[in-house]
Structure formats: C-alpha cells, structure tokens
Protein backbone atom coordinates (compact mmCIF):
# COMPACT_ATOMS: atom_id res chain seq x y z
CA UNK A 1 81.60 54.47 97.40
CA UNK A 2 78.34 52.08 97.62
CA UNK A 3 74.77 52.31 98.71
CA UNK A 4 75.31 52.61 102.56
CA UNK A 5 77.70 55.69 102.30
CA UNK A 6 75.62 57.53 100.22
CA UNK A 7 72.59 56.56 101.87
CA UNK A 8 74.84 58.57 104.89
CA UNK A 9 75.58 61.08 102.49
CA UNK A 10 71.74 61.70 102.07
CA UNK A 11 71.03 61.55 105.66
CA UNK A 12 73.46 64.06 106.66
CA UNK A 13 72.65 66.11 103.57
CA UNK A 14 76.42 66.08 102.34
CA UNK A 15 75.51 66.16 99.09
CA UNK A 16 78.14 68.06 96.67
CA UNK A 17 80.40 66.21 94.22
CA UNK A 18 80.46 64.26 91.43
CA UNK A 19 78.55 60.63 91.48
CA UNK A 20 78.90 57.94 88.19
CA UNK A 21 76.04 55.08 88.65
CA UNK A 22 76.21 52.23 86.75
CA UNK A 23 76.23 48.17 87.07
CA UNK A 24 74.22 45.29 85.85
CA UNK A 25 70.96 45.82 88.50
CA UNK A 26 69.92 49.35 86.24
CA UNK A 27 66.97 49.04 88.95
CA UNK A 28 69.37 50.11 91.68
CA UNK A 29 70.91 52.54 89.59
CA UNK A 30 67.87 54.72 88.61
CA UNK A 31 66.52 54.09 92.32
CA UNK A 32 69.61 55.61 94.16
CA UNK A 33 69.92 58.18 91.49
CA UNK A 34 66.37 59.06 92.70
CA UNK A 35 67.37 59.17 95.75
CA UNK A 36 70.24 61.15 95.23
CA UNK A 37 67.97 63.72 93.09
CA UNK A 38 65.06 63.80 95.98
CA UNK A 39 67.82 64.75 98.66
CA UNK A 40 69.44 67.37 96.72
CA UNK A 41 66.32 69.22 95.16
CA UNK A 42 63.24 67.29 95.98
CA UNK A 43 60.16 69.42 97.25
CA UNK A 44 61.66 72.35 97.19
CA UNK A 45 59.67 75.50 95.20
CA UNK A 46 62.72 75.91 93.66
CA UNK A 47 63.35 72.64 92.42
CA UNK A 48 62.21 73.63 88.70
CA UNK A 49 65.29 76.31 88.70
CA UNK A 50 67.95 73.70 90.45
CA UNK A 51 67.37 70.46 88.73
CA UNK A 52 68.78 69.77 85.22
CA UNK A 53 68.67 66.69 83.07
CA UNK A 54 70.99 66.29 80.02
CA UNK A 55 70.47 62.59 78.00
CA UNK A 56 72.12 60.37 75.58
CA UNK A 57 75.33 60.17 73.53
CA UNK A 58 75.43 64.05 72.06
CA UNK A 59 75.10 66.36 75.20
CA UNK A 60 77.41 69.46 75.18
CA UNK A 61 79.69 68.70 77.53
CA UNK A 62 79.96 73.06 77.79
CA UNK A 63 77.09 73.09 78.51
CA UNK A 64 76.82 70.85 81.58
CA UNK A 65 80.11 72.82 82.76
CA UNK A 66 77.70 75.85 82.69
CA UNK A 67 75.26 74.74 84.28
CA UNK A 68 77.46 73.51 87.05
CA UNK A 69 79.37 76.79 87.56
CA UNK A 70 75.68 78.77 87.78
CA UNK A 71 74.62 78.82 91.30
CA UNK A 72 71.22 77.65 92.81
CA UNK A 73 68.56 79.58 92.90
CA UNK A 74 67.42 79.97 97.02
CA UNK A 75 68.55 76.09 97.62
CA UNK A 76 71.55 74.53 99.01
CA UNK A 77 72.29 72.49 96.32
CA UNK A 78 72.34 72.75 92.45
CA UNK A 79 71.38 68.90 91.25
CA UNK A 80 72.86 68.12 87.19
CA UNK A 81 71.98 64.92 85.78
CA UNK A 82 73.60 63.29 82.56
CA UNK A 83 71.67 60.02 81.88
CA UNK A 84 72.37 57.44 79.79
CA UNK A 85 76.54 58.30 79.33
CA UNK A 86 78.60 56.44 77.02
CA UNK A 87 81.91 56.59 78.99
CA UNK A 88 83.49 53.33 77.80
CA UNK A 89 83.09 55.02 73.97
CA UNK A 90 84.32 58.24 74.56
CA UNK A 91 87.21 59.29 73.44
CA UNK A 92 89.96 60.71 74.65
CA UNK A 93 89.61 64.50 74.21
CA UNK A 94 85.91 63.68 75.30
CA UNK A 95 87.18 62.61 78.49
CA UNK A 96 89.65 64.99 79.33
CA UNK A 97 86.74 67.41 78.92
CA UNK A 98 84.81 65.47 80.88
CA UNK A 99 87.44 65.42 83.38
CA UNK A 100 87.67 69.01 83.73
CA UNK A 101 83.88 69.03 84.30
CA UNK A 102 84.12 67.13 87.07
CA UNK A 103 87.21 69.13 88.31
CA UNK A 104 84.93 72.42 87.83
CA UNK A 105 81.92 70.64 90.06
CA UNK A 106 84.66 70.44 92.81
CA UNK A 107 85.39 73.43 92.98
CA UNK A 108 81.40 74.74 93.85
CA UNK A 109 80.21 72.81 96.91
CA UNK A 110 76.79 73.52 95.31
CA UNK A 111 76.64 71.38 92.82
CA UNK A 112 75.96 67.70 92.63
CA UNK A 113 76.57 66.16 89.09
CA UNK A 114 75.01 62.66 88.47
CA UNK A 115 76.34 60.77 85.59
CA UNK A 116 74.75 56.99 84.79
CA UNK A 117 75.58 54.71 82.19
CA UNK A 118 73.74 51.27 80.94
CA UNK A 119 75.87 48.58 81.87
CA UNK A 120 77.32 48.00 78.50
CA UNK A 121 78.50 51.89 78.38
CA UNK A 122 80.79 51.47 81.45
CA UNK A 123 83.59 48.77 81.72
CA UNK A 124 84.41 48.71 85.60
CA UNK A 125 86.74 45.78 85.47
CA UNK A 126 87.50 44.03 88.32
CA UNK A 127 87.80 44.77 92.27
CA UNK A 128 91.28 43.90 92.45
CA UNK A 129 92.22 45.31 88.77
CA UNK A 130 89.82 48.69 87.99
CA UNK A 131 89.68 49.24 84.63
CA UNK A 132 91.50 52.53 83.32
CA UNK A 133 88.34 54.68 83.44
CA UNK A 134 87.03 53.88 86.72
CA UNK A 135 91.08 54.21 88.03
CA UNK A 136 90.97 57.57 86.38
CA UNK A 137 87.69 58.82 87.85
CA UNK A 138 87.54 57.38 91.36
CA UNK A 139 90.11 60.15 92.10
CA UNK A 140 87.47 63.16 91.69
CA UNK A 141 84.25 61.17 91.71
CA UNK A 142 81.73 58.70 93.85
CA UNK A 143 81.44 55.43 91.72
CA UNK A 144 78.68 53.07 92.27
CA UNK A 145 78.65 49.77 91.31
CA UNK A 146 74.82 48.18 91.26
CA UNK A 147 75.67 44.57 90.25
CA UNK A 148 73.68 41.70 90.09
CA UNK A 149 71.74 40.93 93.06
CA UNK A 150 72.27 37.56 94.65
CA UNK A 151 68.88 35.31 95.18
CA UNK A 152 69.39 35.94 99.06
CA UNK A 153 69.62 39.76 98.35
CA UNK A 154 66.51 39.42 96.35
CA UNK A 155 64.36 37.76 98.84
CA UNK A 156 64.91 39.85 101.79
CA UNK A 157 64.10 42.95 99.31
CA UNK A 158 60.90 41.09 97.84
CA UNK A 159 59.86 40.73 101.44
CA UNK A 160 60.24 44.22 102.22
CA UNK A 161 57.72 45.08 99.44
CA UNK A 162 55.46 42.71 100.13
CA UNK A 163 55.51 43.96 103.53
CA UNK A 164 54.51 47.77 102.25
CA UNK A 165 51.57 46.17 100.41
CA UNK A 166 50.59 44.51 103.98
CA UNK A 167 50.96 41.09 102.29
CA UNK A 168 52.56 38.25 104.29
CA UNK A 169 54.75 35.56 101.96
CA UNK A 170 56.56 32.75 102.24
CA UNK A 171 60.38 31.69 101.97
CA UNK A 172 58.89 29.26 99.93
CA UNK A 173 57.05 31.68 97.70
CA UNK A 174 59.69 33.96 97.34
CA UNK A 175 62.04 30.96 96.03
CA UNK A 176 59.54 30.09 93.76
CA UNK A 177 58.79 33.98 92.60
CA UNK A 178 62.83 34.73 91.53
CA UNK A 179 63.06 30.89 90.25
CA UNK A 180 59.76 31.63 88.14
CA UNK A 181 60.33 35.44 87.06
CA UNK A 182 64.08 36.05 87.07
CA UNK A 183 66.18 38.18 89.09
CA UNK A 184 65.57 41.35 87.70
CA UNK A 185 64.49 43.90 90.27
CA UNK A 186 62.55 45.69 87.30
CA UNK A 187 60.79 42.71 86.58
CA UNK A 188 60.14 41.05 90.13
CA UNK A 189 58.80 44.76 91.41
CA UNK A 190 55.94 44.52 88.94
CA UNK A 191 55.37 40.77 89.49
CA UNK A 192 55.41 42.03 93.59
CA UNK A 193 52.47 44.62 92.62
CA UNK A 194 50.59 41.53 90.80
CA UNK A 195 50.82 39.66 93.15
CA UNK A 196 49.70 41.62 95.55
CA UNK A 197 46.59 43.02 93.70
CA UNK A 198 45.75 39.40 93.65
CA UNK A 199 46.14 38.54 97.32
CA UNK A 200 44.06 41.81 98.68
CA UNK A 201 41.30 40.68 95.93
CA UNK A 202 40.96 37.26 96.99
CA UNK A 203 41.63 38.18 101.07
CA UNK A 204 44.36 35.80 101.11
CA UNK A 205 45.79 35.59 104.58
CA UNK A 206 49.62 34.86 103.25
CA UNK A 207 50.29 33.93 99.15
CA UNK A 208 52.07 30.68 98.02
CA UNK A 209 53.64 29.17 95.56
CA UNK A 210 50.47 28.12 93.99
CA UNK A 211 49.64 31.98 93.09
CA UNK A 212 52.82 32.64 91.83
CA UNK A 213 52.73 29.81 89.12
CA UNK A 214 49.32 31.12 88.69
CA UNK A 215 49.56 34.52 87.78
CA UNK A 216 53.66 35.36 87.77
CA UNK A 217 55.64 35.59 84.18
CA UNK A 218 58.02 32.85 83.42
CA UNK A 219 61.53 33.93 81.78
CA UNK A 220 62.25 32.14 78.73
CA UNK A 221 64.80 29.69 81.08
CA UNK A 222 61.30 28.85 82.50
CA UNK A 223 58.77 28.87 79.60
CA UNK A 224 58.96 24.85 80.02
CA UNK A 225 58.03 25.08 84.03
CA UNK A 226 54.79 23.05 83.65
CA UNK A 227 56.78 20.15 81.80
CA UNK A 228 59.34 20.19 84.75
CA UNK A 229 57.18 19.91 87.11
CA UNK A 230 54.97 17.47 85.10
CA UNK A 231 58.30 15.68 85.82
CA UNK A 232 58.76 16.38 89.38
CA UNK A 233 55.56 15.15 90.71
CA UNK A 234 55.80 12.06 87.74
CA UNK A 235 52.44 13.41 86.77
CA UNK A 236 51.55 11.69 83.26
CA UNK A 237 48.34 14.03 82.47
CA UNK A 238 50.22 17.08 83.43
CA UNK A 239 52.77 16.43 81.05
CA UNK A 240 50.42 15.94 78.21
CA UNK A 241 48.63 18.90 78.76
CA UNK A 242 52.12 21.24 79.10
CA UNK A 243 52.94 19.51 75.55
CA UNK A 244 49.66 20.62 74.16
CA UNK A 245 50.34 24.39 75.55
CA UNK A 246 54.05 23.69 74.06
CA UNK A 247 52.58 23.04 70.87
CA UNK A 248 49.89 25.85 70.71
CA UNK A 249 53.13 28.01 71.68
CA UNK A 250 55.08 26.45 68.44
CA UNK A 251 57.95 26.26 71.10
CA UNK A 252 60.17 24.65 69.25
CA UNK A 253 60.57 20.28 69.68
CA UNK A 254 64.14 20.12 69.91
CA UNK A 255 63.93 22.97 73.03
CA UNK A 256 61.38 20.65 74.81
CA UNK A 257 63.78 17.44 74.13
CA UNK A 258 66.66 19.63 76.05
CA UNK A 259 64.33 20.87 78.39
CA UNK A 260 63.54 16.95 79.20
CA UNK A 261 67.39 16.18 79.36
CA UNK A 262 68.11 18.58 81.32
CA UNK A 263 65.74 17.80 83.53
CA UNK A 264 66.44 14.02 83.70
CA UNK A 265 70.30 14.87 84.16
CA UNK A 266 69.80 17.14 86.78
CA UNK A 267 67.36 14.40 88.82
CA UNK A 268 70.14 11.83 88.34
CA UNK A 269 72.54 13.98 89.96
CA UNK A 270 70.39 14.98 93.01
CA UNK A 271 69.76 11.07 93.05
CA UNK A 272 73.20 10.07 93.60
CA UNK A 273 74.63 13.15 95.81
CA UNK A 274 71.50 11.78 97.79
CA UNK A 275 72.94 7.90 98.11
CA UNK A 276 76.56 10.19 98.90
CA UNK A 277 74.48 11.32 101.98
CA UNK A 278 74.76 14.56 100.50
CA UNK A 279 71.90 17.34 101.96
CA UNK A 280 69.90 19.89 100.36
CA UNK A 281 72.28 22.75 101.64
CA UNK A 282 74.90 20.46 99.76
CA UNK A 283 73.02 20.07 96.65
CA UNK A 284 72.04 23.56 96.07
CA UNK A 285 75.73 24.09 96.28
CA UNK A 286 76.94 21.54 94.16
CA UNK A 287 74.43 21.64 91.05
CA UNK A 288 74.16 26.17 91.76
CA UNK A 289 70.45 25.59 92.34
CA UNK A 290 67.38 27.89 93.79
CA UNK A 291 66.25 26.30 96.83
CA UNK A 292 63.07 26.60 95.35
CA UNK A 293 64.22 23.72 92.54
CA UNK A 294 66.24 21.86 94.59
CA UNK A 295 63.37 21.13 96.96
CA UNK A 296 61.42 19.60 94.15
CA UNK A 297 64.18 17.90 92.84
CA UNK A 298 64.40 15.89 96.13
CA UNK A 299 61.20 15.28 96.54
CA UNK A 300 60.84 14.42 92.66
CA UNK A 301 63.78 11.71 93.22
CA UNK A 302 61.92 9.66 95.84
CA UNK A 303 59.14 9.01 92.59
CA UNK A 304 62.10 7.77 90.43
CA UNK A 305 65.07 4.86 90.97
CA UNK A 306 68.40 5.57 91.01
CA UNK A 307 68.68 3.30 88.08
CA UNK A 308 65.51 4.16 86.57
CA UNK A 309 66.77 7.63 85.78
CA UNK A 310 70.10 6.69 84.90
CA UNK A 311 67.94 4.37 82.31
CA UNK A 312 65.48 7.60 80.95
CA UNK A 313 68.46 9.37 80.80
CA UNK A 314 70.09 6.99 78.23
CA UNK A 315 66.58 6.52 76.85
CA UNK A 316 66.45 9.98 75.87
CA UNK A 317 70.16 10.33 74.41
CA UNK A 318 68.87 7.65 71.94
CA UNK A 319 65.41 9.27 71.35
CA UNK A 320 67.43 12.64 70.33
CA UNK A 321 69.76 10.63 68.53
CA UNK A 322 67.26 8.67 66.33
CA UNK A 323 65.35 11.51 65.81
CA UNK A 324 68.63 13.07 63.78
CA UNK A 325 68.96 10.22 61.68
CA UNK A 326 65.61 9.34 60.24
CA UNK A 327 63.64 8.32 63.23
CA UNK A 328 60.79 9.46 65.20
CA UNK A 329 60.73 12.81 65.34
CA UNK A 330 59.65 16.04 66.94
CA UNK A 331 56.56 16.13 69.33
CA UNK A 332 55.64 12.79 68.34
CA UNK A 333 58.93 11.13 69.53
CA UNK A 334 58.42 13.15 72.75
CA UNK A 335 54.75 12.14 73.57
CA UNK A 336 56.19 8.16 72.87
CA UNK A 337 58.94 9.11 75.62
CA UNK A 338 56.43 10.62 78.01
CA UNK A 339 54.03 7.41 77.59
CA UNK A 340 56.50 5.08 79.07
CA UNK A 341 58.88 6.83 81.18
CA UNK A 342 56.56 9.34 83.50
C-alpha cells in the first residue's frame, strides 16, 4: 500500500485492517497515522471509548488482542494504536503472536490496528528483495513505506504550506530553504512557520533567499554557509568576518580547511564541465547538487580562472599539508590563505 490508497481508503471510509507505518521521513509516518486515527475515530463523542494507544518495547501483546476483539462503543470503527514497535528485534515467538493479532483484527471488520516503528526498528529491504518481515506481513497487513523525500518532493510540499500561511515564495527560496535547513519535513515545517511569522510581521509581499539565510537554521553540513558564500561572491571582508563567527563558535580549524577544499574542488569542477559546454541541468546532475548551490557555483566561477582555481586548489593541499608537519597552522594558516587567494 502507499499514501494515495489509503488516502482512498480514508475517503471512502474503508477503514478495517491492519496498517504497519514506518520509513526514514517519521514526519510522514506520524502524519498519515493521524490521518488514519482522525478517519477512524476523530470527533466522534465516543472517541474516548474507541481509541487506544499502547507504546514502546514491553506492551502485552494479550492485551492489544483484547482490545481488538472488544467491539466499539456506538462507532463504526474500533481504532488500536501500537507506537514505537520494535519489529526488526522481536523474536520469533513474539512474532508469531503478533501474527495471530493481526489474524484476530481480520477477522472483526471493526477494528483498525496501527502499528509504527522508528526507522531503525523495521528493516524493509529492498523493492525487488522484501526483507523476511515485511514478506511475512504484507500477506495480512497494509505496509507503508515513508522514505526520504526527494528535494523536488520537498519543494512542492513547502509551497503548499507556505500557501496555507498566505505567503508567496520563490523556487529560488525554497532551494535555498532545504539547501540551508535539511530535508527533514520535521525540521523544514517549523522553519516554514518562522518564516512565515517573519514575512506577515514585516508585510513582505513574497520572501527570498535573503530571509532565509537570515533567520532559517543551518544543519551542521551548512554551519560553514557564510564562508561558502564568502567564496562564491569572492567577497574578502565576508570571509573574515565568517572566520571570526567560526572562531567565537570554536568550530574546529581543520573543519574550516575541508570546508575551503571542498569548496575550491567543487568550483573547479563546475569550471571545467562549464569549458565542456556542460549546463546547469548537467551540472546539478553530475556533481548531485541543489539547484540552489549550483546556481552560485556558476555564477561564483565567472569571479575565478579556470587556472586560478586549479592553482588555490593546489595552494590549499600544501597549506593542509604544511600545517601537519610543523607549519602554519590552524586559523592563522587559514586567514594567510584567505589574504591572497579571495
């Protein structure tokens, strides 16, 4: 099963069965499990008497049976929950019992059992090889898998929300949002109600980029944005002032040295797929980058030579280097880099 067939399911009000959530995106999986609970008991005066949660490792598995063979009280449907279920740990007896459970919920078209699991307590394996559990289950249950969402995915979602604050965005700003804050849904729905706090206090017509790097959390892949971008726009007094943040931060010198390689190495790279008459489609492809990066990358190439980066890239393989063996190091070798190279 996935989202769009049980979103039918909840539609039609076909409710009944057994339904394991689980996946990387645990957004998505307490979401639809919302959902799923809403449909099935939701405003109902009843709700109190039809809606049971069960959570963690030690639930009585005899007792969930029970409460799935007791029959609503005045509803349709009879909603169970077991949250947080280690299925990839259980043993075998456990899941034979577990089995039978679901067998029992079969048999009693009231009942709707939900079971979730963290992504680390359910091993799905692959679509073309199922791991044993999932193989096992799938024949009396509704699996859904919430993986990952992909960075498209995620910006037609973000604009959705946006849109129920009444705030208008940007592809740009939405590129620059998931590059900036991650891909978690958990985290970018908070950043979304930030964000948009911000724009109805200042009456901004449609946010940008610019608020996001103002007010958004950086993941730790990002916690050296302001030096990359120092590097981008081949600002000298931006960099400076990201090393003195760096350094109030005690970020560590050898992270900011990779941080600068990386950055260098990834420039050269755009640089020549540029002289292969390569496109930004192309490079975003090529290198796996957010449009949102990529974008500045090209425009942070026209600022530097072809051979001039090839030269601060071997610049700074010496600089780390020397800085192993007795030389310069730490945030002084790395304000002497930024002094003649940006």
């Amino acid at each position: 099963m996935d989202a769009n067939e049980l979103r039918t399911r909840i539609k039609e009000g076909s409710l009944g069965g057994v339904y394991i959530f689980g996946g990387e995106e645990e957004y998505l999986v307490r979401y639809y499990l919302k959902q799923l609970a809403d449909a099935a008991s939701g405003d109902s005066a009843f709700a109190v008497f039809n809606s049971l949660t069960f959570d963690g490792e030690d639930v009585d598995l005899g007792a969930i049976a029970e409460a799935v063979k007791s029959p609503p009280v005045m509803d349709e449907y009879k909603l169970i929950v077991w949250r947080h279920a280690p299925l990839s740990s259980m043993k075998d007896k456990e899941l034979d019992l577990l089995e039978s459970v679901m067998e029992l919920t079969a048999e009693h078209s009231y009942a709707v059992l939900a079971i979730s699991a963290a992504p680390d307590d359910i091993d799905f394996g692959t679509p073309k090889r199922p791991s044993k559990l999932i193989t096992r289950f799938s024949k009396i249950a509704n699996v859904l898998r919430f993986d990952r969402s992909t960075e498209n995915q995620l910006y037609g979602w973000l604009k959705k929300h946006f849109d129920s604050e009444g705030v208008d965005v940007t592809l740009d700003t939405l590129r620059a949002l998931v590059f900036r804050s991650g891909r978690s849904m958990e985290i970018l729905v908070r950043e979304v109600d930030k964000l948009s706090a911000l724009a109805h206090a200042r009456g901004l017509e449609v946010l940008t980029p610019k608020e996001v790097e103002e007010v958004s959390s950086s993941t730790p892949e990002c916690e050296t944005f302001a030096l990359q971008n120092a590097i981008t726009e081949r600002n000298k007094a931006k960099a400076y002032d990201a090393l003195l943040d760096m350094k109030f931060r005690r970020i560590d010198p050898t992270v900011v040295m990779a941080t600068l390689s990386h950055t260098f190495a990834e420039l050269l790279h755009v640089s020549k797929l540029l002289s292969e008459g390569k496109g930004s489609s192309d490079i975003e492809t090529l290198l796996k980058m957010n449009p949102y990066r990529a974008k500045h990358a090209i425009s942070a190439v026209k600022k530097y030579t072809p051979d001039r980066l090839s030269k601060i890239v071997s610049t700074l393989t010496r600089v780390d280097a020397d800085s192993k063996y007795g030389g310069i190091m730490g945030y002084t070798a790395i304000e002497l880099f930024v002094s003649q190279n940006i």
